[in-house]
C-alpha atoms as a PDB file:
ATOM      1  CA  UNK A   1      19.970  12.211  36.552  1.00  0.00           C
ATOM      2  CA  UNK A   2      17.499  13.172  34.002  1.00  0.00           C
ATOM      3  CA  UNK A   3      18.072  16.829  34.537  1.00  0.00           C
ATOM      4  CA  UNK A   4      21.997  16.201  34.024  1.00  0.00           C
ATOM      5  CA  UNK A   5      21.412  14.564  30.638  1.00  0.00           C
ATOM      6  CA  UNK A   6      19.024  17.728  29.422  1.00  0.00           C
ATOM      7  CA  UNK A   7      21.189  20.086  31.042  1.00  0.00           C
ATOM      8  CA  UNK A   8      24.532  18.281  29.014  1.00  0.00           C
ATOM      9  CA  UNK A   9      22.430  18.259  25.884  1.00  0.00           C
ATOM     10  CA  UNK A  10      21.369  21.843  25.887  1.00  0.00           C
ATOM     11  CA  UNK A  11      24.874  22.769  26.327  1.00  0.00           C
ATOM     12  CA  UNK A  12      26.291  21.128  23.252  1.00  0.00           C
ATOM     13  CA  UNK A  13      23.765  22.156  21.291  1.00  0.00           C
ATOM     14  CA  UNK A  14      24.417  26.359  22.760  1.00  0.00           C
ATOM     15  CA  UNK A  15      28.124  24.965  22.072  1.00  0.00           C
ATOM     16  CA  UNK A  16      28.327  24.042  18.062  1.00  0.00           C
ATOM     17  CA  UNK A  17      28.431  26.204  15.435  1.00  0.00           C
ATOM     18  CA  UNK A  18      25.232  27.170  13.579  1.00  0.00           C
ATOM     19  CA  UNK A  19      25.173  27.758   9.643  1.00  0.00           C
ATOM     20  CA  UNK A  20      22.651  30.171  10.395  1.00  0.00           C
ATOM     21  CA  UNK A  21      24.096  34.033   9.629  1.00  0.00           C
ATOM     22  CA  UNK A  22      21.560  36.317  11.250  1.00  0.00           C
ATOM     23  CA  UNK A  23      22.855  39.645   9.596  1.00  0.00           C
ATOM     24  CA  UNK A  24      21.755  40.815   6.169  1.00  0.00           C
ATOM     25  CA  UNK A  25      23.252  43.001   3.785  1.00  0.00           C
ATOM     26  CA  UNK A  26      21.154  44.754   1.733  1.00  0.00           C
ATOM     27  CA  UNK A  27      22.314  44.587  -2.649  1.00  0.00           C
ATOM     28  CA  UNK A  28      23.924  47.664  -3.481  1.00  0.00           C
ATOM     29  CA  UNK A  29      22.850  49.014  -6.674  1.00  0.00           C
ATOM     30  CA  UNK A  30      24.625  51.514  -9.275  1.00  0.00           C
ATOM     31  CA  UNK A  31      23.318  55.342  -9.562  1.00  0.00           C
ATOM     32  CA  UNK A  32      21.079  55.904 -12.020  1.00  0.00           C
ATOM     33  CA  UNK A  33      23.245  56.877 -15.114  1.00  0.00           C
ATOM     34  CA  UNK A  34      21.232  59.755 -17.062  1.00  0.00           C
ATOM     35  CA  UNK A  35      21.169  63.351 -17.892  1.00  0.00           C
ATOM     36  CA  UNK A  36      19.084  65.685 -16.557  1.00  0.00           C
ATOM     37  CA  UNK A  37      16.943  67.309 -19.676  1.00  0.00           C
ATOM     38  CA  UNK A  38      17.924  70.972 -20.757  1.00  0.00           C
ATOM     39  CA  UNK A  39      15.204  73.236 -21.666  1.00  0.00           C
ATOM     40  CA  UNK A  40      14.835  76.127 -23.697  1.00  0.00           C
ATOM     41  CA  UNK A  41      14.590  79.597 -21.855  1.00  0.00           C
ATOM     42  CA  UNK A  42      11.298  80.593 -22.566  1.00  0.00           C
ATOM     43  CA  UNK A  43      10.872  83.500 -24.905  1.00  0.00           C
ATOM     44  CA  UNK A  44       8.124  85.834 -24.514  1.00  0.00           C
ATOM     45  CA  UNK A  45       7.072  88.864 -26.967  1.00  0.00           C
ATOM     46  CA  UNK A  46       7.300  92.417 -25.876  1.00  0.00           C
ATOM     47  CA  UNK A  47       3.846  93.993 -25.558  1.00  0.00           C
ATOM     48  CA  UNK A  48       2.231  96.016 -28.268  1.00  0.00           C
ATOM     49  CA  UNK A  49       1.433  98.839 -26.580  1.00  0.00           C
ATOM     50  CA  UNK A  50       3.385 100.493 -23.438  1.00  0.00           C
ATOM     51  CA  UNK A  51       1.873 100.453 -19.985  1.00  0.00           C
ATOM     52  CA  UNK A  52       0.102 103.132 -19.410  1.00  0.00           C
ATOM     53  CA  UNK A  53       1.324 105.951 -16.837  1.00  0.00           C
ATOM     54  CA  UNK A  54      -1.594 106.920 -14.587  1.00  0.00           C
ATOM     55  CA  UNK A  55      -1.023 110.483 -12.777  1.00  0.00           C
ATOM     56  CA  UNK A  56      -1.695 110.141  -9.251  1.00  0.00           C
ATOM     57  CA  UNK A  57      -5.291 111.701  -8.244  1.00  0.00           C
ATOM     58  CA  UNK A  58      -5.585 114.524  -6.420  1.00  0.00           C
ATOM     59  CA  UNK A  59      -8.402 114.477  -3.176  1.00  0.00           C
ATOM     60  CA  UNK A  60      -9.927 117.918  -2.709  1.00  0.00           C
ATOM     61  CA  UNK A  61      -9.337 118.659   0.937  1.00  0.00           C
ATOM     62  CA  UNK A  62     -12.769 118.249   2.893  1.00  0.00           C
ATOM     63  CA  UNK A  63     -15.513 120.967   3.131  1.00  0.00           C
ATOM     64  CA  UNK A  64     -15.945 120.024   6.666  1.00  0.00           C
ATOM     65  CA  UNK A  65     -13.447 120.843  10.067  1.00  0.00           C
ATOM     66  CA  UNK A  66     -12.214 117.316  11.150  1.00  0.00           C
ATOM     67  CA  UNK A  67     -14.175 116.120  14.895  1.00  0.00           C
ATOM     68  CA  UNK A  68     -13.147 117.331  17.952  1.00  0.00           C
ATOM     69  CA  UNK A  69     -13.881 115.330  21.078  1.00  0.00           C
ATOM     70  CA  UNK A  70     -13.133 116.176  24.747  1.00  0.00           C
ATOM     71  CA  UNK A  71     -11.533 114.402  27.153  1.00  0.00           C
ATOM     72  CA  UNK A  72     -13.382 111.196  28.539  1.00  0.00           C
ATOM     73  CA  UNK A  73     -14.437 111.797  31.699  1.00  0.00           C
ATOM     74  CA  UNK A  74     -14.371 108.534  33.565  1.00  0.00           C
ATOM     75  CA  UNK A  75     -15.670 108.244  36.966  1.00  0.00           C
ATOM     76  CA  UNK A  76     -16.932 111.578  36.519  1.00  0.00           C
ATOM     77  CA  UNK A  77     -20.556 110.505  36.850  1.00  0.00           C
ATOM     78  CA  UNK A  78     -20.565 106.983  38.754  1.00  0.00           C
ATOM     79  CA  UNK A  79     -22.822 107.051  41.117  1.00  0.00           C
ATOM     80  CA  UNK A  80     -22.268 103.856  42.704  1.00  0.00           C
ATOM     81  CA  UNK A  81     -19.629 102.624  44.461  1.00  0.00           C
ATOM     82  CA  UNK A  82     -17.514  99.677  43.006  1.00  0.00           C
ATOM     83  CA  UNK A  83     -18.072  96.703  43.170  1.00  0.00           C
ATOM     84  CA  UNK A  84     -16.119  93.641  44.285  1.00  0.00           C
ATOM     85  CA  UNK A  85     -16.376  90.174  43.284  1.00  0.00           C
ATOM     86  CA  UNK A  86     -16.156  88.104  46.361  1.00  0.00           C
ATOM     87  CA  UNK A  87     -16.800  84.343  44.451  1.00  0.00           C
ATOM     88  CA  UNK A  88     -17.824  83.184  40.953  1.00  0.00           C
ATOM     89  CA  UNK A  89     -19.067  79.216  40.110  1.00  0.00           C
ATOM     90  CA  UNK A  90     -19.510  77.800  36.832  1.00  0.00           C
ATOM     91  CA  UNK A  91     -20.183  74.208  37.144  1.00  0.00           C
ATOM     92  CA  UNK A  92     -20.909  71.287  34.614  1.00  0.00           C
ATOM     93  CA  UNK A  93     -21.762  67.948  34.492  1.00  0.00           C
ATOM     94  CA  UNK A  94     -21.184  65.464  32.919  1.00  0.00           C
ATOM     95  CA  UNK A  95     -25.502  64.939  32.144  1.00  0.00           C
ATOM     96  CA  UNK A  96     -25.333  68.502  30.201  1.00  0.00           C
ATOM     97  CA  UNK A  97     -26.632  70.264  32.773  1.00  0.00           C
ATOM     98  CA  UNK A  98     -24.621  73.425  34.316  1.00  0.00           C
ATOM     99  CA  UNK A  99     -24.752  75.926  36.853  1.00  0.00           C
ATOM    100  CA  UNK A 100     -23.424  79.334  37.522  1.00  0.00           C
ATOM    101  CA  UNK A 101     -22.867  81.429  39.907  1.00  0.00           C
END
């Protein structure tokens, strides 16, 4: 019976109207009403004196042939036979120790 009373209660209360108005409108508020500033264009004086006009230099072609190098010769002198990685191990821990293999 209890439970019928708090049950009936709860409901009525769910039921009227609340003068509580959850949304919120934020003011609005007018753009700011001012001119942006004009400046002056900047004047600047022409130099005294005109740049001067370098001539490009001239290199004296070298007194000496350029290098020639023959051909690499790879392979040409190996001696041994290659060689094949069969495994490779690089381990570490968490101590600072490591290993590798």
């Amino acid at each position: 019976m209890k439970l019928f009373f708090i049950a009936a209660f709860l409901a009525v209360a769910a039921a009227a109207p609340s003068s509580y108005k959850p949304e919120y409108k934020a003011p609005s508020y007018p753009a700011p009403s001012y001119q942006a500033p004009k400046y002056p264009t900047p004047s600047y004086p022409s130099p005294a004196y005109p740049a001067p006009a370098y001539p490009a230099p001239a290199y004296p072609a070298p007194a000496y042939p350029a290098p020639a190098y023959p051909a690499p010769a790879y392979n040409k002198d190996n001696k041994y036979a290659d060689i094949t990685i069969t495994s490779q191990s690089d381990e570490r821990n968490l101590d600072g120790s490591s290993q590798w293999r």
